[in-house]
N, C-alpha and C. Protein backbone atom coordinates (compact mmCIF):
# COMPACT_ATOMS: atom_id res chain seq x y z
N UNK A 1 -14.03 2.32 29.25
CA UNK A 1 -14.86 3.33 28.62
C UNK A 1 -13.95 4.45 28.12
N UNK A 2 -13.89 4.55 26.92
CA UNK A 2 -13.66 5.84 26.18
C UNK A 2 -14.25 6.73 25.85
N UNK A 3 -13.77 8.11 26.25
CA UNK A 3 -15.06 9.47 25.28
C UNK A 3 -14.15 10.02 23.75
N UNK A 4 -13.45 8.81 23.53
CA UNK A 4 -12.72 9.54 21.98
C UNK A 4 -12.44 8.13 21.20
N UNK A 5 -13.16 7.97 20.26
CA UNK A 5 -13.32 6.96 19.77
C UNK A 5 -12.39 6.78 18.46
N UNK A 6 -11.58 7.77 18.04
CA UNK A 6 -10.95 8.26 17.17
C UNK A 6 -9.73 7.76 17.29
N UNK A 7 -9.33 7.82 18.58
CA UNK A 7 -7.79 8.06 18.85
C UNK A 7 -6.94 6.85 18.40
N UNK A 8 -6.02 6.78 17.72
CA UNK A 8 -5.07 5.86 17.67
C UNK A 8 -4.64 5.09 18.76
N UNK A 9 -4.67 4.25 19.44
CA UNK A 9 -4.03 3.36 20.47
C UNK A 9 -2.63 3.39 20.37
N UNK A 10 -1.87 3.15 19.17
CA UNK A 10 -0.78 2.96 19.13
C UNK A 10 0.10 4.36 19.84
N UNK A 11 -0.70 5.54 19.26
CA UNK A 11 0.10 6.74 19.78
C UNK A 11 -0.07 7.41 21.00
N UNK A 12 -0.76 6.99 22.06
CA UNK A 12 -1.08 7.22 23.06
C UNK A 12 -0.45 6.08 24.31
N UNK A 13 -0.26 6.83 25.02
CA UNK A 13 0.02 6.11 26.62
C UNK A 13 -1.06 5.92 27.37
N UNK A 14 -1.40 5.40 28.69
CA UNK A 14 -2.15 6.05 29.72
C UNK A 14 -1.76 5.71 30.62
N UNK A 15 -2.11 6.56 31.65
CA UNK A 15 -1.64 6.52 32.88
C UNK A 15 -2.69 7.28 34.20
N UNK A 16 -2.18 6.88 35.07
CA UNK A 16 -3.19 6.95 36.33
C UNK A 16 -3.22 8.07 36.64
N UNK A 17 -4.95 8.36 37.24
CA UNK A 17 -4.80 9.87 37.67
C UNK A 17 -5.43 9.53 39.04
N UNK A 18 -6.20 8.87 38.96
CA UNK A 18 -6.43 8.92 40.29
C UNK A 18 -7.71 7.57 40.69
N UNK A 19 -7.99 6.90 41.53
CA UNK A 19 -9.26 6.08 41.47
C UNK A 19 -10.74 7.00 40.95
N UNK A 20 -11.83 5.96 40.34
CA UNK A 20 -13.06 6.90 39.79
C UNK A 20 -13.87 6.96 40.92
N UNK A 21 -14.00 7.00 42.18
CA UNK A 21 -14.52 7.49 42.99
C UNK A 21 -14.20 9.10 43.58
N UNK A 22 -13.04 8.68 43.27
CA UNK A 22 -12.48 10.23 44.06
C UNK A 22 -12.85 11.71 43.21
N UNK A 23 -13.02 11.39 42.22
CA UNK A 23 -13.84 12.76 41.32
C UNK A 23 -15.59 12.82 41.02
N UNK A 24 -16.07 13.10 41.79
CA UNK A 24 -17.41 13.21 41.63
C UNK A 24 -18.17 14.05 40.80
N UNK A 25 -19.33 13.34 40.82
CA UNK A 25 -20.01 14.31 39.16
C UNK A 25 -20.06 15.90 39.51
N UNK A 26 -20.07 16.46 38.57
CA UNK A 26 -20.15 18.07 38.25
C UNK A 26 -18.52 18.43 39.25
N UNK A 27 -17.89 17.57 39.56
CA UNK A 27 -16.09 18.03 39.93
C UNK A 27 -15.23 18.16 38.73
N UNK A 28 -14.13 18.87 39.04
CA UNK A 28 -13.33 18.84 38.20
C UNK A 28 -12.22 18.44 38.40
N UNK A 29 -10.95 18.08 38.38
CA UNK A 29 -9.32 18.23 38.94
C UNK A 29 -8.40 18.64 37.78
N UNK A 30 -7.34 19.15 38.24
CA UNK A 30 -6.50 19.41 37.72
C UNK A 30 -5.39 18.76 37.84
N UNK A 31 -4.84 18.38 36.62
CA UNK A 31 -3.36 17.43 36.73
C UNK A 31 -2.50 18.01 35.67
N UNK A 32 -1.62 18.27 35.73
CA UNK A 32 -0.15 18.57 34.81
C UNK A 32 1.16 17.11 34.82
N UNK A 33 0.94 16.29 33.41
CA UNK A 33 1.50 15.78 33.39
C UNK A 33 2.35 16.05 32.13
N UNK A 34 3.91 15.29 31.91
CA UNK A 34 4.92 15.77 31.26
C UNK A 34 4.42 16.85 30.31
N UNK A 35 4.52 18.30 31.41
CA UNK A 35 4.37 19.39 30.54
C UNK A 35 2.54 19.90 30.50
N UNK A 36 1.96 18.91 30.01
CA UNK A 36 0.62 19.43 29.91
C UNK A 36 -0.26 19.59 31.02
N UNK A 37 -0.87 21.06 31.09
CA UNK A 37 -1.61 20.72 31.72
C UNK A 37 -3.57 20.89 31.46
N UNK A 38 -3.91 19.47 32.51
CA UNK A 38 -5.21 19.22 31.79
C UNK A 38 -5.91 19.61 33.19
N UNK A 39 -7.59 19.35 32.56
CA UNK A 39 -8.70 19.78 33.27
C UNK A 39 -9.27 18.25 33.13
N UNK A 40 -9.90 17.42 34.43
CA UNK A 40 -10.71 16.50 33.81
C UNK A 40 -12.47 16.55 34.39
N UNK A 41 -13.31 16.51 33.97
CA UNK A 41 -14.47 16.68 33.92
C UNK A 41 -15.30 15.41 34.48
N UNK A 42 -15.90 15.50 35.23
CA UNK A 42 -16.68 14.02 35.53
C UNK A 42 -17.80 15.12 35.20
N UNK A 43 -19.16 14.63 34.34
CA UNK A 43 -20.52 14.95 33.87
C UNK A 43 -21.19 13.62 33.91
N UNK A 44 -22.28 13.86 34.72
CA UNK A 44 -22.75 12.45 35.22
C UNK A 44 -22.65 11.73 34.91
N UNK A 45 -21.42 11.24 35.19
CA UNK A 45 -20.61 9.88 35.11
C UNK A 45 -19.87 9.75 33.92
N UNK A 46 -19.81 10.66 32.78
CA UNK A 46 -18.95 10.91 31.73
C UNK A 46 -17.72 11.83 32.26
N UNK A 47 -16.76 10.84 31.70
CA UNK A 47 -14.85 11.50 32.14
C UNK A 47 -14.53 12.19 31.09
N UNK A 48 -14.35 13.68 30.67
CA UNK A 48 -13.84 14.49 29.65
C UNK A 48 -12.50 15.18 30.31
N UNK A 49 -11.49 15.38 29.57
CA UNK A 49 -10.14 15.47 29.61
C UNK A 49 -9.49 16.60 28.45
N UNK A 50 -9.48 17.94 29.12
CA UNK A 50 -9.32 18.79 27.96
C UNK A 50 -8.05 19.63 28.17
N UNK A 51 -7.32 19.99 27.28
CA UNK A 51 -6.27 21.36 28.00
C UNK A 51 -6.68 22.32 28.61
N UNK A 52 -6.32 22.71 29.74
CA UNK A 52 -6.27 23.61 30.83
C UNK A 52 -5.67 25.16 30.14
N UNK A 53 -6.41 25.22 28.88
CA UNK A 53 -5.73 26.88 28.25
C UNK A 53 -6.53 27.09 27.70
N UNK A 54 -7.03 28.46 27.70
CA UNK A 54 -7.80 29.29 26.45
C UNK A 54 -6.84 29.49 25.00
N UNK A 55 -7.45 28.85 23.69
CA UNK A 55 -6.86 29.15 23.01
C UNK A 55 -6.74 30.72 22.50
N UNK A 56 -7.65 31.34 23.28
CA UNK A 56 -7.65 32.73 23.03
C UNK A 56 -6.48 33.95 23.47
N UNK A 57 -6.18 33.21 24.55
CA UNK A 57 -4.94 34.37 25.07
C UNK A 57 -3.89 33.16 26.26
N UNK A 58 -3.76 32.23 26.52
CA UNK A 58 -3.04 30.78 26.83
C UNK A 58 -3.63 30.94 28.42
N UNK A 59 -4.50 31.78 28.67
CA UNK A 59 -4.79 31.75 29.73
C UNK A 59 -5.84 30.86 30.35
N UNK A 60 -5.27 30.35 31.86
CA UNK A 60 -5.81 29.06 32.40
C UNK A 60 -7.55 29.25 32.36
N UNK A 61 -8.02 27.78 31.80
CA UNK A 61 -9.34 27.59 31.80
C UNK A 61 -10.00 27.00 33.39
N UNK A 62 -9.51 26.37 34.11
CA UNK A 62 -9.86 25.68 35.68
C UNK A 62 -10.69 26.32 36.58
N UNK A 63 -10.54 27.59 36.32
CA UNK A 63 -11.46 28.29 37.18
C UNK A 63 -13.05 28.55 36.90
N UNK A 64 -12.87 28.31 35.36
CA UNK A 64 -13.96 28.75 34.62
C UNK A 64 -15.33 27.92 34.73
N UNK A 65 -17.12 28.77 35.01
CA UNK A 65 -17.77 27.63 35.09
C UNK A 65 -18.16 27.16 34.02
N UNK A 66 -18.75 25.71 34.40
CA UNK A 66 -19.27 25.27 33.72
C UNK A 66 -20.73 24.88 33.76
N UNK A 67 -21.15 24.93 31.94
CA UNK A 67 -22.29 25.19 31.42
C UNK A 67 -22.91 24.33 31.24
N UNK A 68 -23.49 22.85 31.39
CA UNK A 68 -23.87 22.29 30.79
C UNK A 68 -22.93 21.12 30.39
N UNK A 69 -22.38 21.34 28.97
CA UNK A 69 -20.76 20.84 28.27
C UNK A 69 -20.27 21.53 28.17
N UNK A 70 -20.12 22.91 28.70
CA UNK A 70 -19.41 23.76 28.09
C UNK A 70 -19.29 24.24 29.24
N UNK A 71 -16.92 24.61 29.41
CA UNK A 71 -16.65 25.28 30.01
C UNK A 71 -16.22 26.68 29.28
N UNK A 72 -16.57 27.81 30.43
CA UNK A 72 -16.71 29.28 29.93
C UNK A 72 -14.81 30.04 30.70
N UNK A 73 -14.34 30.56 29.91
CA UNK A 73 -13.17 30.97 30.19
C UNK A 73 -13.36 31.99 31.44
N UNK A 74 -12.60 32.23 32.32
CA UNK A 74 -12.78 33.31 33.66
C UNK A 74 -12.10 34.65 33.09
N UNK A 75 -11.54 34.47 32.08
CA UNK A 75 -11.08 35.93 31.71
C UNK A 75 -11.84 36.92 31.04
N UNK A 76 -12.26 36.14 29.88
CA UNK A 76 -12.70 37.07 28.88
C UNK A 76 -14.51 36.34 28.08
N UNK A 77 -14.78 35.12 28.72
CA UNK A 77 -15.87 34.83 28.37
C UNK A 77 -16.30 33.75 27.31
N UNK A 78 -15.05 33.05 26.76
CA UNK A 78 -14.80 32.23 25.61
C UNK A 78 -15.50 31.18 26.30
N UNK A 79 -16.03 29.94 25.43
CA UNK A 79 -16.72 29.10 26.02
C UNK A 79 -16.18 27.75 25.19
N UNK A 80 -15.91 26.62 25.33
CA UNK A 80 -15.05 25.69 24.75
C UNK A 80 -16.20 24.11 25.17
N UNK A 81 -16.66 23.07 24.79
CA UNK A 81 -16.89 21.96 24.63
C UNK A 81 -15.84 20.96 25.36
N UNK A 82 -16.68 20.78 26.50
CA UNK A 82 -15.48 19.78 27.06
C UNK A 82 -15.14 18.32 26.67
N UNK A 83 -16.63 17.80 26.12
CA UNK A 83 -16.38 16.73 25.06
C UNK A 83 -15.47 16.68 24.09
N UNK A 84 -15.71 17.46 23.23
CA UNK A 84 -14.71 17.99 21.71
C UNK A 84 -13.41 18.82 21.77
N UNK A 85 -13.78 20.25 22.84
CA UNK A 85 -12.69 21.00 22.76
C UNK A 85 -13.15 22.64 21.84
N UNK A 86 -14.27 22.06 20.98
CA UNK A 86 -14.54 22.98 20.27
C UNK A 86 -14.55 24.01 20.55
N UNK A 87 -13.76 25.45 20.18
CA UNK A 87 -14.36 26.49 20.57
C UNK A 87 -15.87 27.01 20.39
N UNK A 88 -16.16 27.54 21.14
CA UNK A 88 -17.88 27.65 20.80
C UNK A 88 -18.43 29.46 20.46
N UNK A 89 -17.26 30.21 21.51
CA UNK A 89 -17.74 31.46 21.20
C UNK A 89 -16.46 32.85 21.39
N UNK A 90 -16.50 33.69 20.76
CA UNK A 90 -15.56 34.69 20.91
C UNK A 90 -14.96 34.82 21.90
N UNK A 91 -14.20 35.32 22.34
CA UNK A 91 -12.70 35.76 21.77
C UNK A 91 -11.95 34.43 20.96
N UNK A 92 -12.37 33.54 21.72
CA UNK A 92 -11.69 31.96 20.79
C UNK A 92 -12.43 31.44 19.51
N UNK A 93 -10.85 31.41 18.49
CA UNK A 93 -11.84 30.68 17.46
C UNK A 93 -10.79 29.61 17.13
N UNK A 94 -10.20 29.56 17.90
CA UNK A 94 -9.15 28.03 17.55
C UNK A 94 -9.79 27.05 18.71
N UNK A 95 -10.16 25.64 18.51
CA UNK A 95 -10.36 23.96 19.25
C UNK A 95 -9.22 24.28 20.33
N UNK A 96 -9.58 23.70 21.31
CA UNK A 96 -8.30 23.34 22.17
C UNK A 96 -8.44 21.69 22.31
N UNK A 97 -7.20 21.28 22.56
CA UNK A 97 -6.57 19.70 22.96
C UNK A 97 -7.61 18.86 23.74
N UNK A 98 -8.02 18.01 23.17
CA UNK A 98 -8.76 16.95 24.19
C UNK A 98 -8.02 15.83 24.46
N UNK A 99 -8.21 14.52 25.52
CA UNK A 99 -7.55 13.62 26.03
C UNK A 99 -8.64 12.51 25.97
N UNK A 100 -8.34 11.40 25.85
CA UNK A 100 -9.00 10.15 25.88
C UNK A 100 -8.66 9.59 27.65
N UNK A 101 -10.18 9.45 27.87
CA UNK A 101 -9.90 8.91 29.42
C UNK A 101 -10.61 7.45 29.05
N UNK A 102 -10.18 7.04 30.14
CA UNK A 102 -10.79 5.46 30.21
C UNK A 102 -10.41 4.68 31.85
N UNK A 103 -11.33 4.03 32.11
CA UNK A 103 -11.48 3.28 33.35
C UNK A 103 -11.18 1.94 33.25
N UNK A 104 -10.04 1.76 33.82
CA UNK A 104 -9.62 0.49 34.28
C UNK A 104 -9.71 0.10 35.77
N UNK A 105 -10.51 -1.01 35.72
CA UNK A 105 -10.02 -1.51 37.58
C UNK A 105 -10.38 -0.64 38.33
N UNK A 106 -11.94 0.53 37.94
CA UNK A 106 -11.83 1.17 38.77
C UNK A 106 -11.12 2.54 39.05
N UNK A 107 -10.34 2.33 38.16
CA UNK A 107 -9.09 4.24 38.34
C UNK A 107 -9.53 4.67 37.38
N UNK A 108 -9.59 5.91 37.04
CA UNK A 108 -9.62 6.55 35.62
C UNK A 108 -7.99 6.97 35.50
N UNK A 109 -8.36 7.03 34.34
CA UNK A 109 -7.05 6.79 33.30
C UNK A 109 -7.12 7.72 32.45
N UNK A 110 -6.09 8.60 31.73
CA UNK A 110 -5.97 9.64 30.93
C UNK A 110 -5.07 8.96 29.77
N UNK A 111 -4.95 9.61 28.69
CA UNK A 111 -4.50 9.02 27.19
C UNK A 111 -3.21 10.09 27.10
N UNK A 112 -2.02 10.29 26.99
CA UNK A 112 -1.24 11.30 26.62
C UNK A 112 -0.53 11.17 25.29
N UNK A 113 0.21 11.70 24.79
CA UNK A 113 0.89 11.65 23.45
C UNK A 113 2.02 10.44 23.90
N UNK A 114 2.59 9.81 23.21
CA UNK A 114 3.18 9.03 23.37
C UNK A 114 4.79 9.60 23.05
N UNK A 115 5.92 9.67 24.20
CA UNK A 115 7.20 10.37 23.13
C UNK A 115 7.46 9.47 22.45
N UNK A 116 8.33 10.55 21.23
CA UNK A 116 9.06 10.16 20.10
C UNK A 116 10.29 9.74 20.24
């Protein structure tokens, strides 16, 4: 199962984050892999995978609740689409980074950039 139907295969990796039991619905975790770090979302039973930054001031999104689909920044109130990334409301008006997750065998699985 994918939530990004877009993504190139070729330019992406994936790799293990953890088995899909161990994140339960309305949980979140946090993982920093080479360099990035992400937020992943279980929404009843949908895996969303977004950057862990406000594009508004680079400050961490993880703490922030969430709305519905929408996580709300703890600083200043910005609210971002955890599906899309979209920014949704002021101070942010730049998208932040989303990730393609997918379940294999049981683990969920995250999509990263592939190096060059």
């Amino acid at each position: 199962m994918d939530n990004q139907k877009s993504t190139d295969s070729g330019k992406i990796e994936y790799i293990l984050v953890c088995p899909v039991d161990e994140l339960k619905n309305n949980e979140r975790l946090y993982i920093d892999v080479d360099g990035l770090s992400m937020l992943i979302f279980n929404i009843g039973g949908n895996f969303y995978a977004l950057a862990d930054v406000c594009s508004h001031d680079d400050g961490p999104l993880g703490d922030g609740e969430l709305q519905s689909w929408n996580v709300v920044c703890p600083r200043h109130g910005a609210r971002f689409d955890v599906r899309t990334g979209e920014a949704l409301s002021l101070p942010a008006v730049v998208d932040i980074s989303t990730y393609p997750v997918r379940i294999r065998d049981g683990n969920l699985e995250v999509g990263i950039p592939k190096a060059k």
